[in-house]
Protein backbone atom coordinates (compact mmCIF):
# COMPACT_ATOMS: atom_id res chain seq x y z
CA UNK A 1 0.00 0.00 0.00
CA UNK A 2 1.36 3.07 -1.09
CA UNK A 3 1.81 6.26 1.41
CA UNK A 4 1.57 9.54 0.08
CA UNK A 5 3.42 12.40 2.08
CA UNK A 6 2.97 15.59 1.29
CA UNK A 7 2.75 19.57 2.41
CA UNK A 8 0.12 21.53 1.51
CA UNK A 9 2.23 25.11 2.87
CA UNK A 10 4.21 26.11 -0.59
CA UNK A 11 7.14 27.75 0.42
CA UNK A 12 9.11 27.73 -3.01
CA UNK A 13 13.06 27.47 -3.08
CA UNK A 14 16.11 28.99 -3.64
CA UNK A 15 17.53 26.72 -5.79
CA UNK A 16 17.89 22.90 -6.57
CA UNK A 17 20.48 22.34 -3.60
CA UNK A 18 18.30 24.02 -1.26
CA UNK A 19 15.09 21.66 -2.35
CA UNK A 20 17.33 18.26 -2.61
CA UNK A 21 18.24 19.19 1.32
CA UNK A 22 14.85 20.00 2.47
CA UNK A 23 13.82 16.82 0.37
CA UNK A 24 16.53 15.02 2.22
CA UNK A 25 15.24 15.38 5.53
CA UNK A 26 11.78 13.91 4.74
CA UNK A 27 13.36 11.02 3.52
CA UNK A 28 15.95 10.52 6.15
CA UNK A 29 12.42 10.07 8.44
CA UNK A 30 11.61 7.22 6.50
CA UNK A 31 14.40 4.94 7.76
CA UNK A 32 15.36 3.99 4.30
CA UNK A 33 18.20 1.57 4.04
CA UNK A 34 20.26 -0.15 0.96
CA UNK A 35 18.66 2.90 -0.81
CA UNK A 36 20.01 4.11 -4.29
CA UNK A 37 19.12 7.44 -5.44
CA UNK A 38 18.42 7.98 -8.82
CA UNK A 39 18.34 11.79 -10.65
CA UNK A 40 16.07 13.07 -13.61
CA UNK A 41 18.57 14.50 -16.12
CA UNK A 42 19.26 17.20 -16.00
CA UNK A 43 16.99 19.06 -13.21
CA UNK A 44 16.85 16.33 -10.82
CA UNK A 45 20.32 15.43 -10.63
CA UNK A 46 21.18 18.19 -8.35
CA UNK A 47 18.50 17.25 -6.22
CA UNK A 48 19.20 13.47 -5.82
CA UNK A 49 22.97 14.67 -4.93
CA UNK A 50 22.02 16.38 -1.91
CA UNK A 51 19.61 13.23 -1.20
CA UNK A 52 22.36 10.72 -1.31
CA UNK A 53 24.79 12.60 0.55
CA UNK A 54 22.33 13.01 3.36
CA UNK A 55 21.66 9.14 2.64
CA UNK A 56 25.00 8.61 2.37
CA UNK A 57 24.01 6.21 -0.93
CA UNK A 58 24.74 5.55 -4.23
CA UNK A 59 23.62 7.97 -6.67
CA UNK A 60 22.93 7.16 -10.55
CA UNK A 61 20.71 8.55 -13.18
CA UNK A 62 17.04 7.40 -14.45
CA UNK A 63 17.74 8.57 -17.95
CA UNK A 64 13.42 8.66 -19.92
CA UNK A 65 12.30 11.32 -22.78
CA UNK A 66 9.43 12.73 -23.34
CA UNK A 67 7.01 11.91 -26.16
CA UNK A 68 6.26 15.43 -27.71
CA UNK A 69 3.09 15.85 -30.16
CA UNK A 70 4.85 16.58 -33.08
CA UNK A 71 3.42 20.01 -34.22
CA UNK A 72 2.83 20.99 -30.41
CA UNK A 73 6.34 19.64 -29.36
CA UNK A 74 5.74 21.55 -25.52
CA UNK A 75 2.93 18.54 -24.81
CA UNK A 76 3.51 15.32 -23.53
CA UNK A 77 1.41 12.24 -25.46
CA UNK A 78 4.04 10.22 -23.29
CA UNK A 79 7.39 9.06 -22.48
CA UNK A 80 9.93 6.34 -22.69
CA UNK A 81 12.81 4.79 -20.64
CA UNK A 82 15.84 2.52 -20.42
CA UNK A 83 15.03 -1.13 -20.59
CA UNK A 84 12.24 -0.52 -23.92
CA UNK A 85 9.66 1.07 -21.27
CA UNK A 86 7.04 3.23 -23.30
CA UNK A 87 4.16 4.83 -21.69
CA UNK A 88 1.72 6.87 -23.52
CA UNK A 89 -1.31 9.59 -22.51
CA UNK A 90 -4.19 8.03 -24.57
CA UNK A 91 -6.34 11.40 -23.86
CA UNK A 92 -3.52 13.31 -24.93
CA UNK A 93 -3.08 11.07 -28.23
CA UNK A 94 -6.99 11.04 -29.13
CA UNK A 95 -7.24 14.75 -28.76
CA UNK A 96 -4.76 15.94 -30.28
CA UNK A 97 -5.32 13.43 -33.56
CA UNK A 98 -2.11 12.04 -33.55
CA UNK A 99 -1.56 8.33 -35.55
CA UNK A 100 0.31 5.74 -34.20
CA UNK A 101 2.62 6.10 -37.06
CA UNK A 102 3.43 9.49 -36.09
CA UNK A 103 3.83 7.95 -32.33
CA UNK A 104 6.39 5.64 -33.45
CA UNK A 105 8.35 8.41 -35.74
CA UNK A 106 9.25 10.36 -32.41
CA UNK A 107 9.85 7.62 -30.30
CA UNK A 108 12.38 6.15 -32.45
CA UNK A 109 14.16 9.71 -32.64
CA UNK A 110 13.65 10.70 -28.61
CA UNK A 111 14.93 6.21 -28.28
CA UNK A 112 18.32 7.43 -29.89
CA UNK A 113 18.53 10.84 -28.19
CA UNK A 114 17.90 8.74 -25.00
CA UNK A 115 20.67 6.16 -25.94
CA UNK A 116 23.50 8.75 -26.47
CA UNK A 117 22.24 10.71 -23.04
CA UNK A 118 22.82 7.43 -21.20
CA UNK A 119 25.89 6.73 -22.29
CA UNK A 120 27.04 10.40 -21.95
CA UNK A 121 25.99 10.76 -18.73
CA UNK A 122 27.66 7.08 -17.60
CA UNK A 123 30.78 8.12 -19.16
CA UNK A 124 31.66 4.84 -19.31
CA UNK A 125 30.62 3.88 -15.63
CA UNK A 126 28.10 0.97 -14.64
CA UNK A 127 24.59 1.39 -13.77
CA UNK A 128 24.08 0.75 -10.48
CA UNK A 129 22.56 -2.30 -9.87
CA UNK A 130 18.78 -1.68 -8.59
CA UNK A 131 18.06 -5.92 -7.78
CA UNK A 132 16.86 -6.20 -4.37
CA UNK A 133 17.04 -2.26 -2.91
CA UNK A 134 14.86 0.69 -3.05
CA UNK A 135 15.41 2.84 -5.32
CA UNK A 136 14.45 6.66 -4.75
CA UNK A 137 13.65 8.10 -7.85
CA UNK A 138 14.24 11.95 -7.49
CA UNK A 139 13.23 15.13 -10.16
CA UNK A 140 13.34 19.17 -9.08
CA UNK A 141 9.75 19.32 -9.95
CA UNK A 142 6.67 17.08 -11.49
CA UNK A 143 3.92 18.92 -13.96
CA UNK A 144 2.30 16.43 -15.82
CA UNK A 145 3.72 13.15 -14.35
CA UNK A 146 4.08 11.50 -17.44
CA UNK A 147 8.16 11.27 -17.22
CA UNK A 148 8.06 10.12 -13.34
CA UNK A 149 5.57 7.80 -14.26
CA UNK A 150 8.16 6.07 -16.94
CA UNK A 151 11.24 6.55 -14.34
CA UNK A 152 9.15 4.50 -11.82
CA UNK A 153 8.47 2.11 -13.97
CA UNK A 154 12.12 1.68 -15.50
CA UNK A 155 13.46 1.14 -12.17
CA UNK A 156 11.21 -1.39 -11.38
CA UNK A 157 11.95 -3.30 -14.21
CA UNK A 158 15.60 -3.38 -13.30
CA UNK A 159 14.59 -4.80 -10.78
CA UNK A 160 14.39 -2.66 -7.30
CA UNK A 161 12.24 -4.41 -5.03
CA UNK A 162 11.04 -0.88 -3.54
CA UNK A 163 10.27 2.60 -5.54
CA UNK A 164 10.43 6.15 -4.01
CA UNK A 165 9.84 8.93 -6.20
CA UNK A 166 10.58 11.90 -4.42
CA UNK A 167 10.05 15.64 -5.26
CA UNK A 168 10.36 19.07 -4.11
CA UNK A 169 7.10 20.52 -5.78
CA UNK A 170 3.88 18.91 -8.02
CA UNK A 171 0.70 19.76 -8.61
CA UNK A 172 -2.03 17.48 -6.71
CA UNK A 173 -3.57 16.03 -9.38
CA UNK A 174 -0.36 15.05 -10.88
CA UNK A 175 0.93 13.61 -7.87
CA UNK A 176 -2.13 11.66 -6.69
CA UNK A 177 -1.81 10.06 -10.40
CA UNK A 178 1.67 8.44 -9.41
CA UNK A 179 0.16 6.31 -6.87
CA UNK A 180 -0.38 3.31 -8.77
CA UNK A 181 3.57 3.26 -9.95
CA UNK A 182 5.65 4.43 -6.29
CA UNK A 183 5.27 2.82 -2.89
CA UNK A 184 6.16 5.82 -1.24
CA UNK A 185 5.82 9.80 -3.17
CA UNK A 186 7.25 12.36 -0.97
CA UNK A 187 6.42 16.23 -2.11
CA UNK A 188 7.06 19.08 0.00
CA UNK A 189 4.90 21.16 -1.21
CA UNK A 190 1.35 20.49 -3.38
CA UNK A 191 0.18 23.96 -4.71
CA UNK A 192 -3.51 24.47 -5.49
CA UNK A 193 -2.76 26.62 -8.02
CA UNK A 194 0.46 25.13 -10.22
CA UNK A 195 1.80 26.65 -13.87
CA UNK A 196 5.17 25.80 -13.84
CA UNK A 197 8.05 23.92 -11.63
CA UNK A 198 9.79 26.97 -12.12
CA UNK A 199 7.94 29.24 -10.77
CA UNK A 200 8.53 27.63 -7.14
CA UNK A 201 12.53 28.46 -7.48
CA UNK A 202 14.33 31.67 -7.52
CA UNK A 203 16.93 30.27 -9.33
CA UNK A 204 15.84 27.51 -11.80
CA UNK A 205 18.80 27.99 -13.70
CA UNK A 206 19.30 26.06 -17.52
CA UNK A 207 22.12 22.99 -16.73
CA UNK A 208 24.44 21.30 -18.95
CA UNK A 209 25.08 17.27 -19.60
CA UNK A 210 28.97 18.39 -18.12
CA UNK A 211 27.01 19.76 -15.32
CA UNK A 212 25.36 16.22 -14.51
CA UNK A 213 28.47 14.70 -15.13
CA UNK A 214 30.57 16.24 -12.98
CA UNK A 215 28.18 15.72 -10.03
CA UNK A 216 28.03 12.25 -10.72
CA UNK A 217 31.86 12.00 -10.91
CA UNK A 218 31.68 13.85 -7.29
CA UNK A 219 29.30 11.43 -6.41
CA UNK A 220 31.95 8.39 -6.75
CA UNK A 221 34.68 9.74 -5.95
CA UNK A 222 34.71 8.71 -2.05
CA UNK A 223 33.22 5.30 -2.21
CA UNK A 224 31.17 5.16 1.19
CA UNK A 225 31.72 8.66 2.62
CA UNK A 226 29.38 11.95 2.02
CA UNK A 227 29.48 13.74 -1.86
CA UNK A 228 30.99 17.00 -1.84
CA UNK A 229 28.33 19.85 -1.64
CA UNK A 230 27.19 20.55 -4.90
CA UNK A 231 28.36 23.67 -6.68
CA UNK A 232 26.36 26.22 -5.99
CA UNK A 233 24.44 28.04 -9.19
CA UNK A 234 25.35 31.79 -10.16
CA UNK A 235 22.89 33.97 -8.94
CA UNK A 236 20.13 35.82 -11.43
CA UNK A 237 20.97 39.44 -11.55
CA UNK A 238 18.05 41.51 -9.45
CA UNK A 239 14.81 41.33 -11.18
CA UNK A 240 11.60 43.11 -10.40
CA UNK A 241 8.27 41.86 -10.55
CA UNK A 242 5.76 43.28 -11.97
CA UNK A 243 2.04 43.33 -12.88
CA UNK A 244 0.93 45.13 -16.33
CA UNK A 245 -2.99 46.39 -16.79
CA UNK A 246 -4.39 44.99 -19.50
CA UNK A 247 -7.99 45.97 -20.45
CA UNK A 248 -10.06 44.54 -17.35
CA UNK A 249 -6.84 41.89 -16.36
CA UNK A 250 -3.58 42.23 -15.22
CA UNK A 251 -0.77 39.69 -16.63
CA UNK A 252 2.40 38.86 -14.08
CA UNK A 253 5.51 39.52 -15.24
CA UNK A 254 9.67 39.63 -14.17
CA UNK A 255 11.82 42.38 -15.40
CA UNK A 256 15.18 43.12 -15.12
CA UNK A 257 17.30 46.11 -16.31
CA UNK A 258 21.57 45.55 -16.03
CA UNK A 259 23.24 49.03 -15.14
CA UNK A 260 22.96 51.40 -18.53
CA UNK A 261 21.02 48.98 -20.36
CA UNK A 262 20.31 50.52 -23.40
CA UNK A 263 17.44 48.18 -24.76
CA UNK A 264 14.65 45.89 -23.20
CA UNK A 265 14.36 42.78 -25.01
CA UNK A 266 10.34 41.81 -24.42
CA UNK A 267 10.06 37.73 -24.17
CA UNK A 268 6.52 36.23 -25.52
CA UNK A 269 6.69 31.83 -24.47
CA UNK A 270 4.56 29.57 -26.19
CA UNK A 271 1.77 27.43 -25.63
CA UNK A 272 2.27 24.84 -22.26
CA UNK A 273 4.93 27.39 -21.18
CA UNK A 274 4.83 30.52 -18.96
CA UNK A 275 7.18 33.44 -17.97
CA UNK A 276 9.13 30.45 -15.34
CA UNK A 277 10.08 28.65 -18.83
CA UNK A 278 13.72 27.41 -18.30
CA UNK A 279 14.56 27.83 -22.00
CA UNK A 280 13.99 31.60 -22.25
CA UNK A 281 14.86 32.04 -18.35
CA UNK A 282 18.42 30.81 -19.95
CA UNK A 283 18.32 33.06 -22.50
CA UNK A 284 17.08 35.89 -21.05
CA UNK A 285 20.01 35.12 -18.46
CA UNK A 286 22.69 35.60 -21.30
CA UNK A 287 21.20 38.67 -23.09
CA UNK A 288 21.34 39.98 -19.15
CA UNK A 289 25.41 39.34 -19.18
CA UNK A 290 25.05 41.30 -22.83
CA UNK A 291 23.90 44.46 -20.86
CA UNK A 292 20.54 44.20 -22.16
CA UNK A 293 17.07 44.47 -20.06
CA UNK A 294 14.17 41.80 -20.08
CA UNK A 295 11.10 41.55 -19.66
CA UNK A 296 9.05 37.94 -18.88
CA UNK A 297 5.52 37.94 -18.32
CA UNK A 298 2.49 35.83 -19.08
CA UNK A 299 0.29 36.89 -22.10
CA UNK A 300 -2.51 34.99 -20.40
CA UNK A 301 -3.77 34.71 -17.36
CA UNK A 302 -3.79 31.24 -15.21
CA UNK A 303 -7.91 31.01 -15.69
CA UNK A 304 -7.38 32.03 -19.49
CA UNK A 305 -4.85 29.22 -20.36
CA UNK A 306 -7.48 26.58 -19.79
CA UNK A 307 -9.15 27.69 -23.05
CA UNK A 308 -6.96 25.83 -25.83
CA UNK A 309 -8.44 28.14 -28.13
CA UNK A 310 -6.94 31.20 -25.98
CA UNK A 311 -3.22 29.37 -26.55
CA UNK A 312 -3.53 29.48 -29.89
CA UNK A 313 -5.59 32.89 -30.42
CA UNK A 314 -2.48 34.69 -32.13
CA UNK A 315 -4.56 37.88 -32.48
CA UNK A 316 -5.35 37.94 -29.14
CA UNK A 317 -1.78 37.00 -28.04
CA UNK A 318 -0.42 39.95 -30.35
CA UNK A 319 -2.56 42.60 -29.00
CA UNK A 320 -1.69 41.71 -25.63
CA UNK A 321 2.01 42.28 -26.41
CA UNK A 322 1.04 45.72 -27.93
CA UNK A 323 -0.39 46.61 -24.96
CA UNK A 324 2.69 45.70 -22.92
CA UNK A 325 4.96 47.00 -25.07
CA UNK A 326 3.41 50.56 -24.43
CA UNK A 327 3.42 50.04 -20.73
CA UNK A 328 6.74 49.22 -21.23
CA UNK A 329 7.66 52.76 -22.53
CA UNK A 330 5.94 53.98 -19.60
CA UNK A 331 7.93 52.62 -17.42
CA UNK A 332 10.18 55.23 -16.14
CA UNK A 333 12.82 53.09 -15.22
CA UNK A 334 12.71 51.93 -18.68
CA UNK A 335 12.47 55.57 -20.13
CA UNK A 336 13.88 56.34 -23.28
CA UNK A 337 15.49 52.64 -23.82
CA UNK A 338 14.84 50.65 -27.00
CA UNK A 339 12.65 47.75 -27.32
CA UNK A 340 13.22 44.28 -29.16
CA UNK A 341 11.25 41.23 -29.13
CA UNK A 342 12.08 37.50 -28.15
CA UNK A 343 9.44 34.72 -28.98
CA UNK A 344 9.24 31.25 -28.83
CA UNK A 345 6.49 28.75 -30.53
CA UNK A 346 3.57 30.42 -30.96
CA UNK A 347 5.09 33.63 -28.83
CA UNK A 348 6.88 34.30 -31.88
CA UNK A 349 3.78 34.15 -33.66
CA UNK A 350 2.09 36.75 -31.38
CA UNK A 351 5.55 39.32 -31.51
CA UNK A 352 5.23 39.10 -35.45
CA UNK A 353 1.70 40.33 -35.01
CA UNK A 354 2.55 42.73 -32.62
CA UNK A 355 5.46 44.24 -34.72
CA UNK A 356 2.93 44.68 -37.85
CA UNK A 357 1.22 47.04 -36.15
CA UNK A 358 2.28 50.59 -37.63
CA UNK A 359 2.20 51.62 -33.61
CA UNK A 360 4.82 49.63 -32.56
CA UNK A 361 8.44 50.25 -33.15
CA UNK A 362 10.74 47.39 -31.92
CA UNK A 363 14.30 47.26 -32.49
CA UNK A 364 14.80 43.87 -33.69
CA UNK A 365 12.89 40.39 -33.41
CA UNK A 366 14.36 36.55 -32.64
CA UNK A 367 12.00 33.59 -33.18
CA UNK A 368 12.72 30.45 -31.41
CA UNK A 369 11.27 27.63 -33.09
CA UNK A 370 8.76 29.53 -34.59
CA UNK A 371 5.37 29.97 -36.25
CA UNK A 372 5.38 32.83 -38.79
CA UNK A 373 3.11 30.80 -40.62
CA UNK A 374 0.05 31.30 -38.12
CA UNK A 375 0.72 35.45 -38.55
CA UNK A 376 -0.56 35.41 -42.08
CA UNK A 377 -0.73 38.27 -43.90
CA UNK A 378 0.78 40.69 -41.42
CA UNK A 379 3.99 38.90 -42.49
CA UNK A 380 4.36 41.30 -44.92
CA UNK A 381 3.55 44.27 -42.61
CA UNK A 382 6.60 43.76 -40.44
CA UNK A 383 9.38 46.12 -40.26
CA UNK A 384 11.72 45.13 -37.53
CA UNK A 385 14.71 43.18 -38.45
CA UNK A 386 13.74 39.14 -37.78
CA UNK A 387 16.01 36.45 -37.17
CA UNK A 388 14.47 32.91 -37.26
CA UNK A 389 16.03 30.17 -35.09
CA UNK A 390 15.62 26.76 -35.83
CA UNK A 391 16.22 23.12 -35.16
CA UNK A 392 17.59 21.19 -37.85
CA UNK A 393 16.26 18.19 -36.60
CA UNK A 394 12.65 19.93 -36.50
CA UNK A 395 11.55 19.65 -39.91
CA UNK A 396 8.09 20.42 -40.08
CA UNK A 397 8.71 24.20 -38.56
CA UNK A 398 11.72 24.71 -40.58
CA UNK A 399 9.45 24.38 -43.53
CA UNK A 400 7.22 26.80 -42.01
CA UNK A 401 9.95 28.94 -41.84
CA UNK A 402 11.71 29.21 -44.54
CA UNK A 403 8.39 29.71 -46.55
CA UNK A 404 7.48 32.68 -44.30
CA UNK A 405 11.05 34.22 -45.01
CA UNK A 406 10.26 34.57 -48.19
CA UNK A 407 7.07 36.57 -47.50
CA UNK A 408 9.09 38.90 -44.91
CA UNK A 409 10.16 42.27 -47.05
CA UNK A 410 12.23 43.80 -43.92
CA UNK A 411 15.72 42.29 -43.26
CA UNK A 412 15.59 38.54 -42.05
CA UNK A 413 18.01 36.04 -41.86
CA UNK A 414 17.52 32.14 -40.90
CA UNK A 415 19.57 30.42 -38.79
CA UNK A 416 19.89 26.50 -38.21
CA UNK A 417 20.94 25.17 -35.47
CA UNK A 418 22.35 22.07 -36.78
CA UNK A 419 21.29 18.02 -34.73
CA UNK A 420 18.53 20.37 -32.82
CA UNK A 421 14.94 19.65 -32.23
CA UNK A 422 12.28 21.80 -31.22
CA UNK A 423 12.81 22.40 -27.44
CA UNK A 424 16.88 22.44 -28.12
CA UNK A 425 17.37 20.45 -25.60
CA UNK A 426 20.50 18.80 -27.21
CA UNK A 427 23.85 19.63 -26.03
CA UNK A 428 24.97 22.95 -26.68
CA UNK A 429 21.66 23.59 -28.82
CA UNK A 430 20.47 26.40 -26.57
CA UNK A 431 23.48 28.18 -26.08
CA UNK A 432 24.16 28.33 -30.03
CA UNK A 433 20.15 29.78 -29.76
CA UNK A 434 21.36 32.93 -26.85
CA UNK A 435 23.86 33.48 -28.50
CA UNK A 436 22.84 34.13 -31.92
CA UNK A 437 19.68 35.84 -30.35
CA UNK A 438 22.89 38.25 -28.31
CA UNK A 439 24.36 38.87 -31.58
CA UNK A 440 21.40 39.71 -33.63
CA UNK A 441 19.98 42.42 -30.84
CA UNK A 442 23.64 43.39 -29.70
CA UNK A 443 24.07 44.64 -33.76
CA UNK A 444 20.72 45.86 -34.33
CA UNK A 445 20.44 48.47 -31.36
CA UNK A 446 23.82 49.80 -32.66
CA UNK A 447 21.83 50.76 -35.54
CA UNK A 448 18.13 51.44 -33.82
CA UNK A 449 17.65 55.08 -32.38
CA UNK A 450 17.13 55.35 -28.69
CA UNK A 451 13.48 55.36 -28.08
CA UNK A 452 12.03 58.82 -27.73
CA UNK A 453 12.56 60.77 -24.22
């Protein structure tokens, strides 16, 4: 029989180290012994280290992917695992329309990608052997369950006689659907109201394959003694949040202005993301160390994202950014400073829409993984200079792209970002995406006038 522990008092963290040792001392309560802990690249591996010090226990990773729809990549229809485990969201699947030929297309890609994570993060070292002990499956965060679901199962196909999954921060719903495959879920903390893990950390900083490596190497280093403390994670520069008016709503938002910053770059996320996305949180985070502002907010509100038809309402998404955009230039702290725009998915869609309107004068524009095509006409209306980012590996929105570069009349360029997918979650992927996106703005504001005084 399976207990669940949880909190219902959400505190939120400071960083990963600071939930993997609160997360720690639940567990230590449990008595747990011949324990191996087991990380979620790349999030949860920080996490599980501070658990197995504290446990003073093996640590290893629980290496699954997640099953993206293929022209909404941001949902999960599923995941897979080590060992051939495959688990699939039928009301995800029948929704969305998706064949099981299309099904089997991106699991055989996100099978490979899995495959050369394993034996990147292994480095050539063993999996620990799970036959007879509990394993504690540990992640930073859970939203939809789907990949803790396929890391509990894993596990217990290799042959642990006991699963824990342990996290700092879920959703209730989400956790209370992970009974059937844990004996034991610990959460700290079970929000009512849940968007994004992120959101619950101050710092919920983008890591690195090296990073998981090198914690792992820490990990082993001292057979039988404590890990080192983890390293801790480079503050974010000070950030303000804000709320901005809009109509009869008000839309949450995080901005942040480096000394002399001579242009706000304004980020739009797409659909299943928020301002807390990781991705542009890393980006943004880079285009800070460029001397340039940002701006993260919401473009709906929680109630509004339950509408599908509000995700994808690109109109409605576009205005919105007009509408920030001019409280923007209110802003006295932002007085006089230029503006660009930074969108991902259908974001990008709604900043194209935006910067067709003869009202709004941005500086520059950077689409991550795009969808010009949804902007239609008003491709033609835009004036800013674009730069569209893409995945090599995502083929269908390349397409998309490269057709709606040829409809753009101001100055565009298209950049591939060769072995990448959608998300760029591949090594190095994002980092080739900031800084391209740093370049582009960096030599556009050269050339853009400083916004009127």
């Amino acid at each position: 029989m399976m207990r669940w522990i949880a909190d219902d008092q959400a505190l939120g963290f400071v960083d990963r180290g600071d939930a993997g040792r609160r997360l720690a001392e639940r567990i230590v309560q449990l008595g747990v012994t011949d324990a191996v802990v087991l990380g979620l690249p790349r999030g949860g591996v920080p996490v599980a280290f501070e658990v197995a010090r504290a446990l003073r226990a093996p640590l290893d990773v629980v290496v699954v992917r997640k099953l993206g729809v293929p022209f909404q990549p941001e949902l999960a229809m599923g995941a897979i695992g080590e060992g051939g485990v495959r688990v699939i969201e039928p009301r995800v699947v029948v929704e969305t329309g998706v064949s099981a030929s299309e099904v089997a297309a991106v699991e055989a890609s996100e099978r490979a990608e899995l495959e050369r994570r394993v034996r990147r993060y292994r480095d050539g070292r063993l999996r620990v052997d799970l036959h007879g002990r509990t394993a504690i499956v540990v992640d930073d965060g859970i939203a939809t369950g789907s990949t803790a679901r396929a890391a509990c199962q894993v596990v217990r196909a290799q042959g642990a006689s006991r699963v824990i999954l342990a996290v700092p921060v879920g959703p209730r719903d989400s956790i209370a659907r992970l009974r059937d495959v844990a004996d034991v879920v610990v959460c700290l903390e079970t929000p009512a109201w849940f968007f994004a893990i992120g959101q619950f950390y101050e710092n919920f900083s983008q890591l690195s394959d090296e990073d998981v490596v090198e914690l792992l190497a820490q990990a082993t280093t001292a057979p039988g003694a404590a890990p080192a403390p983890a390293p801790a994670a480079a503050a974010d520069p000070p950030s303000e949040d804000v709320v901005v008016p809009v109509g009869q709503i008000q839309l949450e938002g995080t901005l942040t202005l480096p000394k002399n910053a001579a242009c706000v770059v304004v980020f739009a996320h797409g659909s299943s993301s928020s301002r807390h996305s990781p991705r542009n949180r890393f980006v943004a985070s880079e285009l800070q160390e460029a001397g340039l502002g940002t701006l993260l907010f919401d473009l709906l509100t929680p109630a509004e994202e339950l509408s599908r038809a509000n995700v994808f309402d690109i109109e409605l998404l576009g205005r919105r950014l007009v509408e920030v955009t001019a409280w923007l230039r209110a802003q006295p702290a932002a007085h006089g400073m230029a503006i660009a725009y930074f969108g991902a998915s259908t974001g990008a869609a709604a900043t194209l829409w935006a910067a067709a309107e003869q009202a709004v004068d941005v500086a520059a524009i950077v689409s991550r993984g795009g969808r010009p095509d949804l902007v239609g006409s008003r491709l033609a209306k835009v004036r800013a200079p674009t730069l569209l980012i893409v995945g090599g590996h995502d083929r269908i929105v390349l397409e998309l792209n490269r057709e709606a570069r040829a409809r753009l009349v101001c100055e565009s360029q298209l950049a591939v970002v060769a072995g990448a997918t959608h998300l760029f979650e591949e090594p190095g992927a994002l980092e080739e995406v900031a800084q391209l996106a740093r370049d582009w703005f960096v030599a556009h504001l050269a050339r853009a006038p400083r916004a009127a005084a």
